[in-house]
Structure formats: C-alpha cells, structure tokens
Protein backbone atom coordinates (compact mmCIF):
# COMPACT_ATOMS: atom_id res chain seq x y z
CA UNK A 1 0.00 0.00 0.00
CA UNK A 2 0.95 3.32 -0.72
CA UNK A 3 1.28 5.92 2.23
CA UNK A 4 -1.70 8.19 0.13
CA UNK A 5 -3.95 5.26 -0.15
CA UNK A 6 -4.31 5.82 4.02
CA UNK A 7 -6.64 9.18 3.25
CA UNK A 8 -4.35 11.43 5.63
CA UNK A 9 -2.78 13.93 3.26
CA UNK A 10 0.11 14.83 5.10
CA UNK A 11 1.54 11.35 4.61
CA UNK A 12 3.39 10.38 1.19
CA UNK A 13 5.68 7.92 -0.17
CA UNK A 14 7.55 10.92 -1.59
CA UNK A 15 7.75 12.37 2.30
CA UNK A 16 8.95 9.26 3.49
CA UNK A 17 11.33 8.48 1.15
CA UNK A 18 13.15 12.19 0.87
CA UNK A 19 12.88 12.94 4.94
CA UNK A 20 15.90 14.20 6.55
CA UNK A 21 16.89 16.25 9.10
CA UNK A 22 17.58 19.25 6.99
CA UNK A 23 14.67 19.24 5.30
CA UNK A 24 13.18 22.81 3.41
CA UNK A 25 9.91 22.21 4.36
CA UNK A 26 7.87 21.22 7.95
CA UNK A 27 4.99 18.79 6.67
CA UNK A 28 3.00 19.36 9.52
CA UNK A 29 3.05 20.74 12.82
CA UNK A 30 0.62 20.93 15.88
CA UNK A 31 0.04 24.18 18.03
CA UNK A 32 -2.09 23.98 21.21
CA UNK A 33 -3.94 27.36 21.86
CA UNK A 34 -5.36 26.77 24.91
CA UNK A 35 -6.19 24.26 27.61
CA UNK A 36 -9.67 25.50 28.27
CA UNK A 37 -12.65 23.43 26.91
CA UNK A 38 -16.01 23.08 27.57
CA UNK A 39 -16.56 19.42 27.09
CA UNK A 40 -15.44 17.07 29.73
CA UNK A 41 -14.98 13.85 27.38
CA UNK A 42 -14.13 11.03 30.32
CA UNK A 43 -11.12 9.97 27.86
CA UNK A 44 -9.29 13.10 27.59
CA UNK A 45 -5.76 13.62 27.95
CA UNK A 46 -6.26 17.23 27.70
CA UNK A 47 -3.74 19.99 28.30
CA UNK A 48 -1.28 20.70 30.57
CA UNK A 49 -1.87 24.20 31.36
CA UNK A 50 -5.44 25.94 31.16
CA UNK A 51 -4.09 29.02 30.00
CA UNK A 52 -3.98 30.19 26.62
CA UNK A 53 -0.96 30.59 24.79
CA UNK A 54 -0.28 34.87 24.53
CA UNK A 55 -0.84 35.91 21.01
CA UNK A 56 3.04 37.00 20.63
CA UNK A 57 4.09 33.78 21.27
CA UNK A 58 1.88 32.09 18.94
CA UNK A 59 2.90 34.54 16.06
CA UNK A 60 6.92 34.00 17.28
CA UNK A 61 5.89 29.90 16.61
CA UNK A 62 4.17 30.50 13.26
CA UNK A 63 7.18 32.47 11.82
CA UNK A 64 9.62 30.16 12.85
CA UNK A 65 7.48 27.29 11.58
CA UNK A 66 6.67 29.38 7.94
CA UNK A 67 10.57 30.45 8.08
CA UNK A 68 11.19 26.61 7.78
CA UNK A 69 8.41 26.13 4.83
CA UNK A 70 5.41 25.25 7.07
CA UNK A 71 2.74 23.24 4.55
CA UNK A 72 0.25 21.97 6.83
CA UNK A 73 -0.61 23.63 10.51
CA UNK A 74 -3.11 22.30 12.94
CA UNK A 75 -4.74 24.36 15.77
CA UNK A 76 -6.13 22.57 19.11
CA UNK A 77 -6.26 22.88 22.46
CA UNK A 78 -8.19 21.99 25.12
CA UNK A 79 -11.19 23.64 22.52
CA UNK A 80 -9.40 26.14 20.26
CA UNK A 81 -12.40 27.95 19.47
CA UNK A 82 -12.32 29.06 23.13
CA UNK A 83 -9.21 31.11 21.81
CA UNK A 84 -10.29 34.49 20.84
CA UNK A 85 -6.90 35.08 18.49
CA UNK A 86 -7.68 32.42 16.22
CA UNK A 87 -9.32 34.14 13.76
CA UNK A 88 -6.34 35.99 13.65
CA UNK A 89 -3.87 33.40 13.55
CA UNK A 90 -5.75 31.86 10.54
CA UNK A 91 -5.57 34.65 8.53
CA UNK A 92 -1.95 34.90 9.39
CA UNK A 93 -1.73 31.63 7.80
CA UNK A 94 -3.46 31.93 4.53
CA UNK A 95 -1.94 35.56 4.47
CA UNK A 96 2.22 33.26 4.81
CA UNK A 97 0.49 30.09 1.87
CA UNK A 98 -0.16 27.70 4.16
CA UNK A 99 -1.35 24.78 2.39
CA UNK A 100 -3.40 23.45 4.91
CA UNK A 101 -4.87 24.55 7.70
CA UNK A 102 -7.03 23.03 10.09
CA UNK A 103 -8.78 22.89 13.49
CA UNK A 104 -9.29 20.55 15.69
CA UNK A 105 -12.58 21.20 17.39
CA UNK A 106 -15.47 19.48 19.61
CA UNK A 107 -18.03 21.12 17.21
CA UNK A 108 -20.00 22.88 19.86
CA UNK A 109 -19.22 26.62 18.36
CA UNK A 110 -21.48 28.92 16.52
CA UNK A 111 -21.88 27.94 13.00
CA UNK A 112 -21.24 31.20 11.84
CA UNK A 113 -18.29 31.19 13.83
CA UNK A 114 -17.00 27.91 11.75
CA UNK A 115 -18.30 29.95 8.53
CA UNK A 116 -15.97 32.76 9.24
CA UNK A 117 -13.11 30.76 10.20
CA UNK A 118 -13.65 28.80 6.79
CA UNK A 119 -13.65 32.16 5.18
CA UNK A 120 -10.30 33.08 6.82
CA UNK A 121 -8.37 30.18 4.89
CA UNK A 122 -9.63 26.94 7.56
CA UNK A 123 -9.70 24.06 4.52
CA UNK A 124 -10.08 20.79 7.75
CA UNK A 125 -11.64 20.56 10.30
CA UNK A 126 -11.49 17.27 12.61
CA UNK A 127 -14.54 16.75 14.96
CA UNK A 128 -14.89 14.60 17.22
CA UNK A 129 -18.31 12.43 17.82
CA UNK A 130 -18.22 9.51 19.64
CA UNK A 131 -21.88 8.66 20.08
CA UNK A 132 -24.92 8.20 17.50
CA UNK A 133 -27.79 9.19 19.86
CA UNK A 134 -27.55 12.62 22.29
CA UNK A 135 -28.21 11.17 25.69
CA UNK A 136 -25.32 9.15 25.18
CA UNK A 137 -23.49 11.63 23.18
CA UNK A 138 -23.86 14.35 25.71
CA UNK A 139 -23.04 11.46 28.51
CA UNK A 140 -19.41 11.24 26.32
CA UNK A 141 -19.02 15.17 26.30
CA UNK A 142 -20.06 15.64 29.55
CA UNK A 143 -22.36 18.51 28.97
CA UNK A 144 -26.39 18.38 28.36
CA UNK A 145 -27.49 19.52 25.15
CA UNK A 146 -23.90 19.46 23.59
CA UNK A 147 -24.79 16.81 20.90
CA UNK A 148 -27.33 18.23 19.23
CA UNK A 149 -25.55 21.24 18.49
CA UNK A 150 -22.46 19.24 17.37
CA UNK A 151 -24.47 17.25 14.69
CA UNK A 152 -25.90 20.27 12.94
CA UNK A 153 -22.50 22.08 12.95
CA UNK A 154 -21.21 18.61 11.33
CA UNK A 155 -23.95 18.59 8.46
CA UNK A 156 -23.46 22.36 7.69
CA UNK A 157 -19.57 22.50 7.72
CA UNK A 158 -19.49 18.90 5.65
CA UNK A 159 -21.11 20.95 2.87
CA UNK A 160 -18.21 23.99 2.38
CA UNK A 161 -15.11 22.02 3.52
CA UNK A 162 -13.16 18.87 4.26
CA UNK A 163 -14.33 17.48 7.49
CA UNK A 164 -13.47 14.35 9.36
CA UNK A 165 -14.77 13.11 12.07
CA UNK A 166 -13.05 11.20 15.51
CA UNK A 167 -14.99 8.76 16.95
CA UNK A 168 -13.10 7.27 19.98
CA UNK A 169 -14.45 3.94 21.31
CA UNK A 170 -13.91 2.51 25.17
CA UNK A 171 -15.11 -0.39 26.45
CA UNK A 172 -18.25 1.11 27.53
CA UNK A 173 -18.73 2.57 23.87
CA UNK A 174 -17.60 -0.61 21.69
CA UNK A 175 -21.00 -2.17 21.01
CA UNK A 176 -22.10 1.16 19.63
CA UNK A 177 -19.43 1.10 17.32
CA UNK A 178 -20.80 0.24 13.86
CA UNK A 179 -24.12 2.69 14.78
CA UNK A 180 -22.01 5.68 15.09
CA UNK A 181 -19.68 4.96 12.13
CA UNK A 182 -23.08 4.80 10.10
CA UNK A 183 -24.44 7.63 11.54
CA UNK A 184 -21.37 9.81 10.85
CA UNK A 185 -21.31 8.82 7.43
CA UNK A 186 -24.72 9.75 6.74
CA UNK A 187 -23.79 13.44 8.04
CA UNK A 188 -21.80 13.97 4.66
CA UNK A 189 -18.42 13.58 6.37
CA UNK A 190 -15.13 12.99 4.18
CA UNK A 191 -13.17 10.53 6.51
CA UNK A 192 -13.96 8.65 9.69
CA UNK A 193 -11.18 8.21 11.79
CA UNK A 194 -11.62 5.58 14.89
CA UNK A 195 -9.74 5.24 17.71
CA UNK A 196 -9.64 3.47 21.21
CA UNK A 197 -8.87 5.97 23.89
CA UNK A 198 -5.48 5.44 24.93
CA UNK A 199 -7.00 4.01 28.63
CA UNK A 200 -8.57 1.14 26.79
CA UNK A 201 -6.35 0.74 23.53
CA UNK A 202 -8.54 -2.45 22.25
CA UNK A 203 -9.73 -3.84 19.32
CA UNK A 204 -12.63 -3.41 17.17
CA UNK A 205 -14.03 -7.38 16.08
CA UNK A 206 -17.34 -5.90 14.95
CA UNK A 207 -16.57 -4.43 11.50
CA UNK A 208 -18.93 -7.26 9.49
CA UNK A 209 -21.97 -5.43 11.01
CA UNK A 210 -20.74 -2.15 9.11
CA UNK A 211 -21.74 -1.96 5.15
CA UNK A 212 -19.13 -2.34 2.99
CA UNK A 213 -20.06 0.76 0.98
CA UNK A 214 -19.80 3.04 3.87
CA UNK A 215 -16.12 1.43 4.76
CA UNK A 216 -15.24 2.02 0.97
CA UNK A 217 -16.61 5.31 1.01
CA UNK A 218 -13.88 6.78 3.49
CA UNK A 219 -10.27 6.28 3.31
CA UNK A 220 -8.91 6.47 6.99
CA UNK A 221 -12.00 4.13 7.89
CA UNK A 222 -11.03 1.69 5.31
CA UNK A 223 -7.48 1.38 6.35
CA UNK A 224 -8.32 0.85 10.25
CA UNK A 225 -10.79 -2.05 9.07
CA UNK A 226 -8.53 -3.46 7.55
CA UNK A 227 -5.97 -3.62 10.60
CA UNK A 228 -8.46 -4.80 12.77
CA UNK A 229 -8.97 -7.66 10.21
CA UNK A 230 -5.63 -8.31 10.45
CA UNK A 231 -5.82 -8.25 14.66
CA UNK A 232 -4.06 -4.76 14.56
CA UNK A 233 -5.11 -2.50 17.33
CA UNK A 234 -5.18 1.35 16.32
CA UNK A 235 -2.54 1.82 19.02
CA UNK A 236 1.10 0.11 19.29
CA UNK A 237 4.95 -1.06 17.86
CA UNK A 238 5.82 -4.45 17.47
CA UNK A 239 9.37 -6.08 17.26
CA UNK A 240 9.26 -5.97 13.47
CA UNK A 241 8.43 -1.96 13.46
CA UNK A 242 10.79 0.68 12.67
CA UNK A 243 12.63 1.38 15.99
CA UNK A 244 12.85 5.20 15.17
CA UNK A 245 10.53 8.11 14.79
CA UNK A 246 11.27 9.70 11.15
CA UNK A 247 7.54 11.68 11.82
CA UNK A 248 9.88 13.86 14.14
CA UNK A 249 12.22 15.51 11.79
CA UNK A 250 9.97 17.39 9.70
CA UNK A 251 6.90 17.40 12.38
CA UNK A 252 6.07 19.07 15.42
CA UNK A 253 3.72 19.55 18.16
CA UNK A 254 4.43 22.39 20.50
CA UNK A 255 2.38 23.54 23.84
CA UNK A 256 3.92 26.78 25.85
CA UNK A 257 7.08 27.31 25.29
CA UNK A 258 8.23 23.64 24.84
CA UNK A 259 8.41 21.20 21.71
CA UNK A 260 7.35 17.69 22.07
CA UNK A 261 8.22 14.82 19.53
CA UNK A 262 4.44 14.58 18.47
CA UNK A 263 1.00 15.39 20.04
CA UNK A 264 0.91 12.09 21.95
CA UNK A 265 4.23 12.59 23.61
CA UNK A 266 2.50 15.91 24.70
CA UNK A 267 -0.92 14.49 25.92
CA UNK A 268 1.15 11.77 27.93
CA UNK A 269 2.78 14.27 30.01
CA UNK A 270 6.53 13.04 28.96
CA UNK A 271 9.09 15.23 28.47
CA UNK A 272 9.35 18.13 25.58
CA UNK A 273 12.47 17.63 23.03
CA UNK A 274 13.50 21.37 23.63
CA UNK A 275 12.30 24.75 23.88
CA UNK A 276 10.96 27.04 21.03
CA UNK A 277 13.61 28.71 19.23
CA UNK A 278 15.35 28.74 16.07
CA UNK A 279 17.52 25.53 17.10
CA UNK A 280 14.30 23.16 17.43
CA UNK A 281 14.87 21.24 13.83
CA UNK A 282 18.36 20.57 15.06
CA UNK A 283 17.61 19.13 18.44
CA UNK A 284 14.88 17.06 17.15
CA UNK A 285 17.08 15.53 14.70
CA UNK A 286 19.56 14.98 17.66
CA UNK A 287 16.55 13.62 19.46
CA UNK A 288 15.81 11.33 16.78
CA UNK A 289 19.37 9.91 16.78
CA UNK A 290 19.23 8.94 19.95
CA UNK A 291 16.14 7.54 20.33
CA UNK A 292 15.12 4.60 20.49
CA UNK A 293 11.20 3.71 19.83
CA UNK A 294 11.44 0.00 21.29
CA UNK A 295 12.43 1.51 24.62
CA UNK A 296 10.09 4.15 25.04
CA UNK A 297 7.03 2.98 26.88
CA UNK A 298 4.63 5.45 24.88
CA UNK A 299 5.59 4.73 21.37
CA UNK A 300 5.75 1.03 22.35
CA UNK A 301 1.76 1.37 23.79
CA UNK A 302 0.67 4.37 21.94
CA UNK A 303 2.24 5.41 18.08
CA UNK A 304 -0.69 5.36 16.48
CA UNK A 305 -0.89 2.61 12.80
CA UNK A 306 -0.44 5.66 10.25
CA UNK A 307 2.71 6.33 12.45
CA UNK A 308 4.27 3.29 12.45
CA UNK A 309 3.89 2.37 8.80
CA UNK A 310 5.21 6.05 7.73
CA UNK A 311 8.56 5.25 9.89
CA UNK A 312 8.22 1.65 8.27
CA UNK A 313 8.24 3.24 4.86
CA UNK A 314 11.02 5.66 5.58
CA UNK A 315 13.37 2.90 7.21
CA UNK A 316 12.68 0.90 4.27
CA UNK A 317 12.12 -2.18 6.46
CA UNK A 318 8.43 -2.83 5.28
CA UNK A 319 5.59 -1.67 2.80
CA UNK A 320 2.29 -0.77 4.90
C-alpha cells in the first residue's frame, strides 16, 4: 500500500522516502492554543496548562514554523475555538500560503463562527463524535445539550469544507461502534477516523456489522478495518516496526514554550524535546538519533498505525 492510499494527506511515499533532518519544508506541525474546553470527554488527555498561549508567542511559533516552509498547521487545544486570536492566527496563515490549515474542534461553536473561520483560509476541520444518539453523546461530552448542536454544525460544515470526524471507542462505547460509524457517514463527512482511547487501547471485532459501501466510502476508515482484520489495534509497535521516529524531523507539536516529539508525547505528560527557538529542527534531529522507539514505553503502547507504517516506509524495512 501506498502511504496516500491511508486518506491522511500529510503522509506520502515521496515524504517518506526524501525525509531528513535538513529538510526545506515542515509537513505538519501541531500548536495547542489553549487548555480550556467546555466538554469534559471522560477519555481526555487534555492539556497541561489551562491558560492560553499569549498571542506574541503564537505569532513568534508561526514564523519560525513558515521560516522553515510550514505546509500543513493544525490548531487545538483543550477547545481552540475558546481562543479568541484564532481568527487571527488563521488569517496569518493563509496571508504566509499555508497549504493546509485546520482545526481541531469538539463542534460545539457557533456555526457562523465555523463559517468565518472557513472564510479566513480553515480548509479541515477534525470533529470529534463519539456517540450516535444525544443522551449518550452528551453522557461522552459531559455537557447536556452538547450533541445536538455538534451534529448540525457537522452537516453544515461537511457541505463547504473537508471534514473528518473522531470517533473514539472505550469499552463502555464498543457495542455502539458500527451505529455511530453509520451515523457519521450519513452526516456527509469525508473521513472517519476511529480510535480506542489510549485508557482502553482495544480492538474493534465488529466491522462485518458495518456496510461495505460506507467502509469504501472513506479512506482512513477503510485502512483501520482493515488492521483490525488483520488483529491490529489502532494503538502500538511491534518487534518488526521501525525502531525510530522519522515523523519527528519534519513534524512538530508544540504547547507553551516547549516542543514535544508529536502530540501524543504531549498528551502523555513526557518530556518536551526542547524549547521554542530557532535551534528546534536541530535538536529534534539529535533527538531522533538517539532515540530509540522499542524503549520508550509510549511509542511502544501508543504510536498510532499511520505512524508506524510512515517510519516503516522511511526505514525501508516494510511496505504498509
């Protein structure tokens, strides 16, 4: 399989075979706004910090980041809507030709808040829903009424952009499973990305109960089915996986002041590479020299399938 054939556009054969440490161009890099929210999803890692991130700082990150040929940036939080300089910062992008630029969102804003952030340059947005009826969707948000909201927003924002969706399944949530893919699909989404919160990190045995047409339909769905045909959780390294982290040298996910190897690194509470400055692309490629995957007890448990076969590409010890 080709790294495209996955659906997640950052990811390329070409990327993976040209990456290097020296590299013109980030791919794609990760900037959390804020660590307020007003959902209280029972499987969040969340933030560190419930502060938001002062405006100067987040234009100091986005220059370095465009200095170094940003393509792709991603803006979360915590609930980056909650952050009143994102407007802002979106325009900023779009203003610097940012390929890509997207938002990572619970869905609950005003739609004509979305519409004006889609009219600032926002071209993905990635919501999550992890229920298909509202008294269990607001049970998974932790907020009455929540759901509701978030399904219209979905429909409307499906129709003038690219919009996945995140549907993270626990134990609790697992028999539900093929319902909500359906029911996302029929919202006019363009991917469907599931996931097993990182508390769980099981496997979904249910995917015969989900028509083949919908799993054909969406890319990122298609390729999880098919590694949870093959008894591949979402979640995990084996002994046979690249024992390095290529993703790092032209990727980044940065919270504060501080830049962390990726966004899971980050939401695990481990320790950043560095801090923000003009040296970070060096000392992640001195990070990535010395690191070793195999030993690290979050890549082990938690690199996430797209991961792992983009560092198997790159090390040229397997074809995903």
């Amino acid at each position: 399989m080709k790294l495209e054939e996955i659906g997640f556009y950052t990811l390329s054969d070409e990327r993976a075979n040209n990456t290097n440490g020296y590299s013109t161009s980030l791919k794609r890099c990760e900037l959390i706004l804020t660590g307020l929210c007003n959902f209280k999803c029972p499987y969040c890692r969340g933030s560190r910090t419930d502060e938001d991130l002062p405006l100067s700082k987040a234009f100091e990150i986005l220059d370095l980041w465009i200095s170094e040929g940003l393509e792709n940036v991603r803006f979360s939080g915590g609930e980056p809507t909650m952050y009143k300089h994102l407007p802002t910062l979106v325009e900023y992008c779009k203003m610097n030709k940012v390929k890509r630029i997207a938002v990572s969102t619970n869905g609950s804003a005003s739609m004509k808040y979305y519409k004006k952030l889609i009219d600032l340059g926002v071209n993905d947005f990635s919501i999550s829903l992890d229920a298909c009826c509202s008294t269990f969707g607001d049970k998974m948000a932790g907020i009455e009424g929540a759901w509701e909201r978030v399904i219209d927003n979905i429909k409307k924002i499906s129709k003038l952009t690219y919009v996945t969706v995140g549907v993270v399944f626990t134990k609790e949530t697992l028999q539900e499973l093929p319902k909500t893919i359906e029911f996302a699909s029929n919202l006019g989404v363009a991917d469907i990305r599931i996931i097993s919160s990182a508390q769980d990190n099981i496997n979904f045995k249910e995917f015969n109960k989900i028509d083949k047409k919908i799993i054909n339909k969406h890319p990122i769905l298609r390729y999880r089915i098919n590694n949870f045909k093959k008894q591949r959780n979402v979640r995990g390294i084996t002994r046979k996986d690249s024992r390095r982290c290529h993703l790092v040298k032209d990727d980044m996910a940065i919270e504060g002041n501080k830049h962390y190897p990726c966004i899971i690194h980050l939401r695990e509470t481990k320790k950043p590479i560095g801090s923000v400055g003009k040296n970070m692309r060096k000392e992640r490629l001195e990070w990535f020299k010395k690191h070793d995957c195999h030993k690290d007890p979050v890549c082990k448990k938690n690199c996430l399938d797209v991961c792992v076969d983009y560092n198997n590409k790159a090390e040229g010890k397997m074809a995903p």
